[in-house]
Structures are given as structure tokens and as C-alpha cells.
PDB file of N, CA and C in Angstrom:
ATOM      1  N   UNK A   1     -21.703   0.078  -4.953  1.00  0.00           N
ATOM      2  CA  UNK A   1     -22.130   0.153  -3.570  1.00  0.00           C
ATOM      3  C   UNK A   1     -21.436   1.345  -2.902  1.00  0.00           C
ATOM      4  N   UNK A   2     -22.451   1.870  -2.320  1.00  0.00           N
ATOM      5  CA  UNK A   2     -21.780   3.292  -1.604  1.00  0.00           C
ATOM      6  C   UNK A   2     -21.626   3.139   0.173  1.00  0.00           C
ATOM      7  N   UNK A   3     -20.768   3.437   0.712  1.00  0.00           N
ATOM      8  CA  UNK A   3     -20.657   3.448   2.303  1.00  0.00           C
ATOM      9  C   UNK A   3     -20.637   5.158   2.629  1.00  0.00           C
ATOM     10  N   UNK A   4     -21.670   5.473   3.263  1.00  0.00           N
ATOM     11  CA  UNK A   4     -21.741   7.560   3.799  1.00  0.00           C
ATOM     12  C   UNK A   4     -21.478   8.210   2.171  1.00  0.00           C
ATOM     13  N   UNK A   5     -22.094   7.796   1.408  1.00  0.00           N
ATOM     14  CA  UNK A   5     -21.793   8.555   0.282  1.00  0.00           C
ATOM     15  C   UNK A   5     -20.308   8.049  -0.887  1.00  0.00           C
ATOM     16  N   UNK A   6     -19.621   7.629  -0.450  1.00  0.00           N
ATOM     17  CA  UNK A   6     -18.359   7.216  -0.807  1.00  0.00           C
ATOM     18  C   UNK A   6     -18.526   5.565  -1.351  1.00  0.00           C
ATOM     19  N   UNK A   7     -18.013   5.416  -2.610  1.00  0.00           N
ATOM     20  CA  UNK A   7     -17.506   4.551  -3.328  1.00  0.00           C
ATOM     21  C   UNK A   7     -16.788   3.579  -2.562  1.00  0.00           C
ATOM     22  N   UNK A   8     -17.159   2.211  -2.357  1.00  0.00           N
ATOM     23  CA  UNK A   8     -15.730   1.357  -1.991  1.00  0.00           C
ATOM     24  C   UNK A   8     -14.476   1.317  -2.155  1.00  0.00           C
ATOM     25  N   UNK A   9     -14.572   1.560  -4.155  1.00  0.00           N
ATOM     26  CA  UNK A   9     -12.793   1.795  -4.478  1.00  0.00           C
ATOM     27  C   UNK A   9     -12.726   3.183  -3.489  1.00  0.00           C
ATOM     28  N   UNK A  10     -13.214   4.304  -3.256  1.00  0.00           N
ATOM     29  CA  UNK A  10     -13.021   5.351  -3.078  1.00  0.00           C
ATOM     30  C   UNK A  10     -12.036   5.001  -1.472  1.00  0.00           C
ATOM     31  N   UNK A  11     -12.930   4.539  -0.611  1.00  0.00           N
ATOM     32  CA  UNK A  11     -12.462   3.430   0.565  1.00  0.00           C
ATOM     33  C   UNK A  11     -11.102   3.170   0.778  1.00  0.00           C
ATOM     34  N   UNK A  12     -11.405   2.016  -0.110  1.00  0.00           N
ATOM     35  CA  UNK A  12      -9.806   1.064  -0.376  1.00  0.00           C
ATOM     36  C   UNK A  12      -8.466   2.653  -0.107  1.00  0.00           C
ATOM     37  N   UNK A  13      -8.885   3.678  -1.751  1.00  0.00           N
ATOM     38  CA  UNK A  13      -7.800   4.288  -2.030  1.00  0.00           C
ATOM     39  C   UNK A  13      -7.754   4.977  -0.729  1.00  0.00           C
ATOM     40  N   UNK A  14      -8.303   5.886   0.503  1.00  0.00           N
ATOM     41  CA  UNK A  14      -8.162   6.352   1.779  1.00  0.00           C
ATOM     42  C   UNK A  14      -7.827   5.539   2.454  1.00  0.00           C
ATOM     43  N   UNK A  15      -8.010   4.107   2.756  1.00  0.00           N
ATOM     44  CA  UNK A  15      -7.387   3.220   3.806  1.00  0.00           C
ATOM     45  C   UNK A  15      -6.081   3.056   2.845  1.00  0.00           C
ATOM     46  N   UNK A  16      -5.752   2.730   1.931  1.00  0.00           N
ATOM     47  CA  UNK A  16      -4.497   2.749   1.308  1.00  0.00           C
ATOM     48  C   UNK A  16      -3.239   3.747   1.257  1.00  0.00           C
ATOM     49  N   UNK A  17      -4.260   5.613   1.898  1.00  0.00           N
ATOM     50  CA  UNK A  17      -3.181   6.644   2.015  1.00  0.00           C
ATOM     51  C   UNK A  17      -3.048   6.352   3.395  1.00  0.00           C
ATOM     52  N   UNK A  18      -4.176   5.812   4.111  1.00  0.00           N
ATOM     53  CA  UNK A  18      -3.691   6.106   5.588  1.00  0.00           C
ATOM     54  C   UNK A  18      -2.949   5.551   6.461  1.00  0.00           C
ATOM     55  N   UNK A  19      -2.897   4.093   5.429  1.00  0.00           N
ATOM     56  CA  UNK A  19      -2.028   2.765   6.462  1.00  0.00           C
ATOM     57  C   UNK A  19      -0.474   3.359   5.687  1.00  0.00           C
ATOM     58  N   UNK A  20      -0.270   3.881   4.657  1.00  0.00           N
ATOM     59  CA  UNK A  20       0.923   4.424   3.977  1.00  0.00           C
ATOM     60  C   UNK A  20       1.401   5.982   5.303  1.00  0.00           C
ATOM     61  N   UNK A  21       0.485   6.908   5.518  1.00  0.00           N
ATOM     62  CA  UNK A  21       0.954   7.968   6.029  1.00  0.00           C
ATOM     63  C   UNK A  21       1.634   7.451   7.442  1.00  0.00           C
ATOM     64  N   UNK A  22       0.587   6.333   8.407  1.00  0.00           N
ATOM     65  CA  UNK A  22       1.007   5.823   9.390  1.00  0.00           C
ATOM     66  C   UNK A  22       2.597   5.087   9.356  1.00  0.00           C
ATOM     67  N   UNK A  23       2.577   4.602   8.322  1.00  0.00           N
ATOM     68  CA  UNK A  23       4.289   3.540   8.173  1.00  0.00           C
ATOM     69  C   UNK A  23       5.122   4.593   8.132  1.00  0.00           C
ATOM     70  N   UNK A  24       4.983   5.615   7.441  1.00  0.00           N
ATOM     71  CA  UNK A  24       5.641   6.795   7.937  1.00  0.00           C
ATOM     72  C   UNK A  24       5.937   7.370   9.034  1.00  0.00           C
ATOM     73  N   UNK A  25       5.607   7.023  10.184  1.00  0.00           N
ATOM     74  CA  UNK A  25       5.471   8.007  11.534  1.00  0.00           C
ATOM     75  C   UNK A  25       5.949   6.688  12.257  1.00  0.00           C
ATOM     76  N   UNK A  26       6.650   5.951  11.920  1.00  0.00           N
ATOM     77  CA  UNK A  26       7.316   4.315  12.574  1.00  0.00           C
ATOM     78  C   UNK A  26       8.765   4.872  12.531  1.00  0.00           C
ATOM     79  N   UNK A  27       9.571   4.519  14.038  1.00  0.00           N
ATOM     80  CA  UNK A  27      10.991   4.763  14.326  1.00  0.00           C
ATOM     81  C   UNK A  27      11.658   3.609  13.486  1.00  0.00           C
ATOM     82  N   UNK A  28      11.020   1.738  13.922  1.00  0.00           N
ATOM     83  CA  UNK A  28      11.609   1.184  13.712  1.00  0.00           C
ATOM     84  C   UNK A  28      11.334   0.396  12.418  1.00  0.00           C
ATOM     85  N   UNK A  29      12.564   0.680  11.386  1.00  0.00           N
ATOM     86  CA  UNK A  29      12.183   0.421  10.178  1.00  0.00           C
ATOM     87  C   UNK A  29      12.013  -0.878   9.571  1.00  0.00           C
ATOM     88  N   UNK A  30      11.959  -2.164  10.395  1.00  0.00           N
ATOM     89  CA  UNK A  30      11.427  -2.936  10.178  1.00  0.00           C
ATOM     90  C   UNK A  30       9.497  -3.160  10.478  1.00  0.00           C
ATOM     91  N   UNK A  31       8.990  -2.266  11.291  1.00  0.00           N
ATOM     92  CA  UNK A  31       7.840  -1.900  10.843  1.00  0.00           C
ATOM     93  C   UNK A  31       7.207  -1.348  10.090  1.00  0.00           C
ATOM     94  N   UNK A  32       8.216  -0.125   9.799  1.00  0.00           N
ATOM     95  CA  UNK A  32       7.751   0.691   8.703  1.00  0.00           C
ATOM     96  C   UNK A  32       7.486  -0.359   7.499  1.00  0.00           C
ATOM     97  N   UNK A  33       8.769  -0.952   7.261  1.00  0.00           N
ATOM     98  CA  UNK A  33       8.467  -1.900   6.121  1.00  0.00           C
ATOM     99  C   UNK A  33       7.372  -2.630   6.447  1.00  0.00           C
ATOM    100  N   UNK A  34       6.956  -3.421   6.869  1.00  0.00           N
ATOM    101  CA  UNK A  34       5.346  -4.000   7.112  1.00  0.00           C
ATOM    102  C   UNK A  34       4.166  -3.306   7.091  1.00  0.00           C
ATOM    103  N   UNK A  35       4.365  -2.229   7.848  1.00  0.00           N
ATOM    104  CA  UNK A  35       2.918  -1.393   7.487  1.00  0.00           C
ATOM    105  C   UNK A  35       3.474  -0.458   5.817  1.00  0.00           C
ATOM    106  N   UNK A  36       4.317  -0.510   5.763  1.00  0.00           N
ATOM    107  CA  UNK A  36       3.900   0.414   4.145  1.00  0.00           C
ATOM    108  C   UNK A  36       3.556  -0.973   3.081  1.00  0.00           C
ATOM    109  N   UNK A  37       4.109  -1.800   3.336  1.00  0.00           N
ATOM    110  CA  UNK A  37       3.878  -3.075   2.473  1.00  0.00           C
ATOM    111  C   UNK A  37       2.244  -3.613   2.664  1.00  0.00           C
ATOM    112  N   UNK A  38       1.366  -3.136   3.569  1.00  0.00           N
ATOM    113  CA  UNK A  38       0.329  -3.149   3.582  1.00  0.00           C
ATOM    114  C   UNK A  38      -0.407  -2.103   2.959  1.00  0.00           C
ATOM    115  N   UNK A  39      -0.087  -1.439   3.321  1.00  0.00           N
ATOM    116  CA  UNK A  39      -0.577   0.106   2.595  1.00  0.00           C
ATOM    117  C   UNK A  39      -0.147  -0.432   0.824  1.00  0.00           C
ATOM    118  N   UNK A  40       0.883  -0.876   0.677  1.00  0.00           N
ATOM    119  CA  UNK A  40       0.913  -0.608  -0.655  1.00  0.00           C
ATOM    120  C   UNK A  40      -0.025  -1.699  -1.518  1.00  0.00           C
ATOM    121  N   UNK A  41      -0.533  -3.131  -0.596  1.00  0.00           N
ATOM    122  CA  UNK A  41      -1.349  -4.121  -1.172  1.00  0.00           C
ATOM    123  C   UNK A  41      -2.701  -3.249  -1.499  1.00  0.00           C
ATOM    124  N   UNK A  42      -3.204  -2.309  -0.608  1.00  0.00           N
ATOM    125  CA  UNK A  42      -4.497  -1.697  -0.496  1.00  0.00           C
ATOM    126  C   UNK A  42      -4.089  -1.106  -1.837  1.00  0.00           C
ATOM    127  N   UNK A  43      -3.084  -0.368  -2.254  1.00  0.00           N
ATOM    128  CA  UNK A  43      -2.750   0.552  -3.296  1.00  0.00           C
ATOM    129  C   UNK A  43      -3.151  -0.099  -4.509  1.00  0.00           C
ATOM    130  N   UNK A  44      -1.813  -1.309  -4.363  1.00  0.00           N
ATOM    131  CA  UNK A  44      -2.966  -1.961  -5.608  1.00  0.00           C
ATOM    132  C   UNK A  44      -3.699  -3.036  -6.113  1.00  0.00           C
ATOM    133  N   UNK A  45      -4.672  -2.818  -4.712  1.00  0.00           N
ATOM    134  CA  UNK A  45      -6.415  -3.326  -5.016  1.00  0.00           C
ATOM    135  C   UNK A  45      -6.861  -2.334  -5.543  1.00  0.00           C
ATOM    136  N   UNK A  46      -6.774  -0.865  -4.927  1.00  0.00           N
ATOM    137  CA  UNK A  46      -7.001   0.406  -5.403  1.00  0.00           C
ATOM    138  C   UNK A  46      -6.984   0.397  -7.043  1.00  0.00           C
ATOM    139  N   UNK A  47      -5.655   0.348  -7.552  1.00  0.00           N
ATOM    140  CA  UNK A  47      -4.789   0.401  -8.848  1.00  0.00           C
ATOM    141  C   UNK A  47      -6.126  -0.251 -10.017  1.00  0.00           C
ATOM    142  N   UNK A  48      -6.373  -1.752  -9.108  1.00  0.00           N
ATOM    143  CA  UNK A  48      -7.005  -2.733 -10.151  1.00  0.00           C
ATOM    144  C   UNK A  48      -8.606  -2.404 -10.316  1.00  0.00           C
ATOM    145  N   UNK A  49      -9.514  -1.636  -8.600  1.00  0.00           N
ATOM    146  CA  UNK A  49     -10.294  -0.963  -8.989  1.00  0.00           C
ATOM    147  C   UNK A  49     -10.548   0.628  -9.430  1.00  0.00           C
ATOM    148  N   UNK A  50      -9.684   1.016 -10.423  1.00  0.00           N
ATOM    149  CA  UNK A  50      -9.787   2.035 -10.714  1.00  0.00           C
ATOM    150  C   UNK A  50     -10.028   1.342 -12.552  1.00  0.00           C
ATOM    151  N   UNK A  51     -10.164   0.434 -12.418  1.00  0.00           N
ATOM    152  CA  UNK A  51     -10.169  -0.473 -14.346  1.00  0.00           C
ATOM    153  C   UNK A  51      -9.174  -0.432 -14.297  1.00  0.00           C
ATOM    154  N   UNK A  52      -8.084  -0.975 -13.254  1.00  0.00           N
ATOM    155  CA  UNK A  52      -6.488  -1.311 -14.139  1.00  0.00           C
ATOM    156  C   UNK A  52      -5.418   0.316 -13.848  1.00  0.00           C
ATOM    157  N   UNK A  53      -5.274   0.966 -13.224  1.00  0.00           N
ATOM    158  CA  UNK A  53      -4.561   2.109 -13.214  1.00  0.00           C
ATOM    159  C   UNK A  53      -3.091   1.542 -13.106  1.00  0.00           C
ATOM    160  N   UNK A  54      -2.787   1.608 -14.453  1.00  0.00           N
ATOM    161  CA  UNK A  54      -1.086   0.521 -14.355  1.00  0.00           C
ATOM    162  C   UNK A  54      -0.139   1.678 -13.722  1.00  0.00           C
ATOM    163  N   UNK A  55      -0.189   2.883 -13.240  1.00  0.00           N
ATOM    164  CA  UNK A  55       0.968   3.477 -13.030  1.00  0.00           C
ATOM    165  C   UNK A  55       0.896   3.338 -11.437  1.00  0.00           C
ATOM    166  N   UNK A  56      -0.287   3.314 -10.557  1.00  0.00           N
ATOM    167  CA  UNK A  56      -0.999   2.771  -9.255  1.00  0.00           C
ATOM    168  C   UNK A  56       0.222   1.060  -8.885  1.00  0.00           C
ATOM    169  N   UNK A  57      -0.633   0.538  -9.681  1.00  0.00           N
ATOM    170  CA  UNK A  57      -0.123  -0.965  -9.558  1.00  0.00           C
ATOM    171  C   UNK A  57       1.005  -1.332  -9.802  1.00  0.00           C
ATOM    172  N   UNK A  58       2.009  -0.623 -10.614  1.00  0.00           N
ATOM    173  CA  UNK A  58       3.272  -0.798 -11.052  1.00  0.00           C
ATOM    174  C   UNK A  58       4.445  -0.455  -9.950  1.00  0.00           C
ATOM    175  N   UNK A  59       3.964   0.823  -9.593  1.00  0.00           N
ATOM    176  CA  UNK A  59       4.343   1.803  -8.380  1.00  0.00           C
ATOM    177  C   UNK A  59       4.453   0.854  -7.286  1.00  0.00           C
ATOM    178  N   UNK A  60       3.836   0.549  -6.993  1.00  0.00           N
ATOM    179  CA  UNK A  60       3.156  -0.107  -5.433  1.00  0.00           C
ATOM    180  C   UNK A  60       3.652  -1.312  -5.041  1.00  0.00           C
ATOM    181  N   UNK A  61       3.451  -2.429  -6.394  1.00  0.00           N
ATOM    182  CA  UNK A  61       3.976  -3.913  -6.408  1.00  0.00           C
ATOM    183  C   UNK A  61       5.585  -3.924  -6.441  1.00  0.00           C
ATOM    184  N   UNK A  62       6.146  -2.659  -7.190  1.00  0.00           N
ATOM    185  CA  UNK A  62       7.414  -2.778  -7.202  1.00  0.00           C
ATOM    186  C   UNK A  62       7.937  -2.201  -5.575  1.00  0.00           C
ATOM    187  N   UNK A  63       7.352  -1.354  -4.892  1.00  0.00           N
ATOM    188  CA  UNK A  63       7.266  -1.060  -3.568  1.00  0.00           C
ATOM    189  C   UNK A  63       7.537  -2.403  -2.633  1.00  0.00           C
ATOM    190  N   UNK A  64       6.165  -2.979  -2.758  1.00  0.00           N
ATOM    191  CA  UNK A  64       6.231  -4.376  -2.009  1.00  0.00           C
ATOM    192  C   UNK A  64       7.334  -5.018  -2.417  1.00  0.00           C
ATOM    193  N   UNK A  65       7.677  -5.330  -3.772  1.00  0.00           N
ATOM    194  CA  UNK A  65       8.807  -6.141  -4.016  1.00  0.00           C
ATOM    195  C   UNK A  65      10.463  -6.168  -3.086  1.00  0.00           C
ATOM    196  N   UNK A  66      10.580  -4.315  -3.224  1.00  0.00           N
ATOM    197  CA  UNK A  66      11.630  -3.895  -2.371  1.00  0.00           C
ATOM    198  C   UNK A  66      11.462  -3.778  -0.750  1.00  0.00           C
ATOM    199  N   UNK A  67      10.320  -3.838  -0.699  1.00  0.00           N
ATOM    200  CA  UNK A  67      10.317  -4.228   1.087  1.00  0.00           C
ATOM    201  C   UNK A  67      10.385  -5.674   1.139  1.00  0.00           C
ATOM    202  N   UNK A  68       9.978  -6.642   0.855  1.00  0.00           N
ATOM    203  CA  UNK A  68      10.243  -7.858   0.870  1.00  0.00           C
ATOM    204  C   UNK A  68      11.287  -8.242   0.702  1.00  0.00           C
ATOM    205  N   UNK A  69      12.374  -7.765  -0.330  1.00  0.00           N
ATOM    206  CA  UNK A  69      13.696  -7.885  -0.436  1.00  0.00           C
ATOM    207  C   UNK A  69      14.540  -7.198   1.261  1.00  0.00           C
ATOM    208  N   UNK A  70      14.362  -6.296   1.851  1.00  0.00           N
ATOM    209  CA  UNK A  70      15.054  -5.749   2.745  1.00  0.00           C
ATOM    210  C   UNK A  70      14.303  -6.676   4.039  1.00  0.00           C
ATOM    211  N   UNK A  71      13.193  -7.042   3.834  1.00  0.00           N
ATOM    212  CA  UNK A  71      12.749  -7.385   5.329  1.00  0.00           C
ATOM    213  C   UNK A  71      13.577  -9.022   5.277  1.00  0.00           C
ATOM    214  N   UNK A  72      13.451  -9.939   4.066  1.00  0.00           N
ATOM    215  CA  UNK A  72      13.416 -11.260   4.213  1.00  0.00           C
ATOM    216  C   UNK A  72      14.610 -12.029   3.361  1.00  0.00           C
ATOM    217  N   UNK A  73      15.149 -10.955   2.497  1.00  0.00           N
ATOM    218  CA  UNK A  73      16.176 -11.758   1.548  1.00  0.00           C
ATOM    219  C   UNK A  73      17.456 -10.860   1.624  1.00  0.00           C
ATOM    220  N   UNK A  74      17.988  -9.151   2.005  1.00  0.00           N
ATOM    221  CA  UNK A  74      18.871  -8.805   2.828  1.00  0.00           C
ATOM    222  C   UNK A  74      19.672  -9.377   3.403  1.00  0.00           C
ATOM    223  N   UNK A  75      20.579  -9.503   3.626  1.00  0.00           N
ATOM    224  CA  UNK A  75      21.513  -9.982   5.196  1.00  0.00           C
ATOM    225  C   UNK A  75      22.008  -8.762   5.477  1.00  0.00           C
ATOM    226  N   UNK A  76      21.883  -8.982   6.771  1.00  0.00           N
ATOM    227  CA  UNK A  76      23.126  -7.936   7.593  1.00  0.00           C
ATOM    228  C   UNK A  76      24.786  -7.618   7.569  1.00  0.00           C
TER     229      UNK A  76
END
């Protein structure tokens, strides 16, 4: 299925750079961590529609892993 010419995975992977470029441009880094941890789920849906791109999905999940560790299992 195509949306303006463009692939869905194609989609996913641009909403996946853009919610990533945005977490970037965040002062407070407990947002950042939330929006890149979103960005990185899109990454890899991306990862899994590309047939499996394990270096995508490996990248990304281990991403989420370490924001989840700093946002929720961290102490101060």
C-alpha cells in the first residue's frame, strides 16, 4: 500500500527519524528520554518491516532498554 507515492514501511522509517530528530531539540532530559524512546519503537517497527533488519532492531531496542533504565529504575 502506497500513501503520495511512498511505501508505509517507507512512513514508519520518516516518522521514526522525525520523532528521534525532535527528542533531540528537548532541554529537559527526562523528555528527551520519552520522545526518543518513541522514536526508537517506530525504529523498530521500521527494523521488522524492512524483513527483519537486525542491526535497525538491535540498535533501537537496546536504546529503549537504556532509556527505561534512566527514566524508571535509576535513583538519584
Amino acid at each position: 500500500m502506497d500513501v503520495l507515492g511512498i511505501s508505509v514501511t517507507e512512513w514508519i522509517g520518516y516518522l521514526a527519524s522525525f520523532v528521534l530528530l525532535i527528542s533531540f531539540t528537548m532541554k529537559d532530559v527526562v523528555k528527551l528520554r520519552i520522545v526518543n524512546t518513541i522514536g526508537c519503537a517506530f525504529f523498530v517497527a521500521y527494523g521488522f518491516m524492512l524483513e527483519t533488519s537486525w542491526p535497525i532492531v538491535i540498535t533501537n531496542a537496546a536504546i529503549i532498554l537504556i532509556n527505561f533504565y534512566y527514566l524508571f529504575l535509576k535513583k538519584k
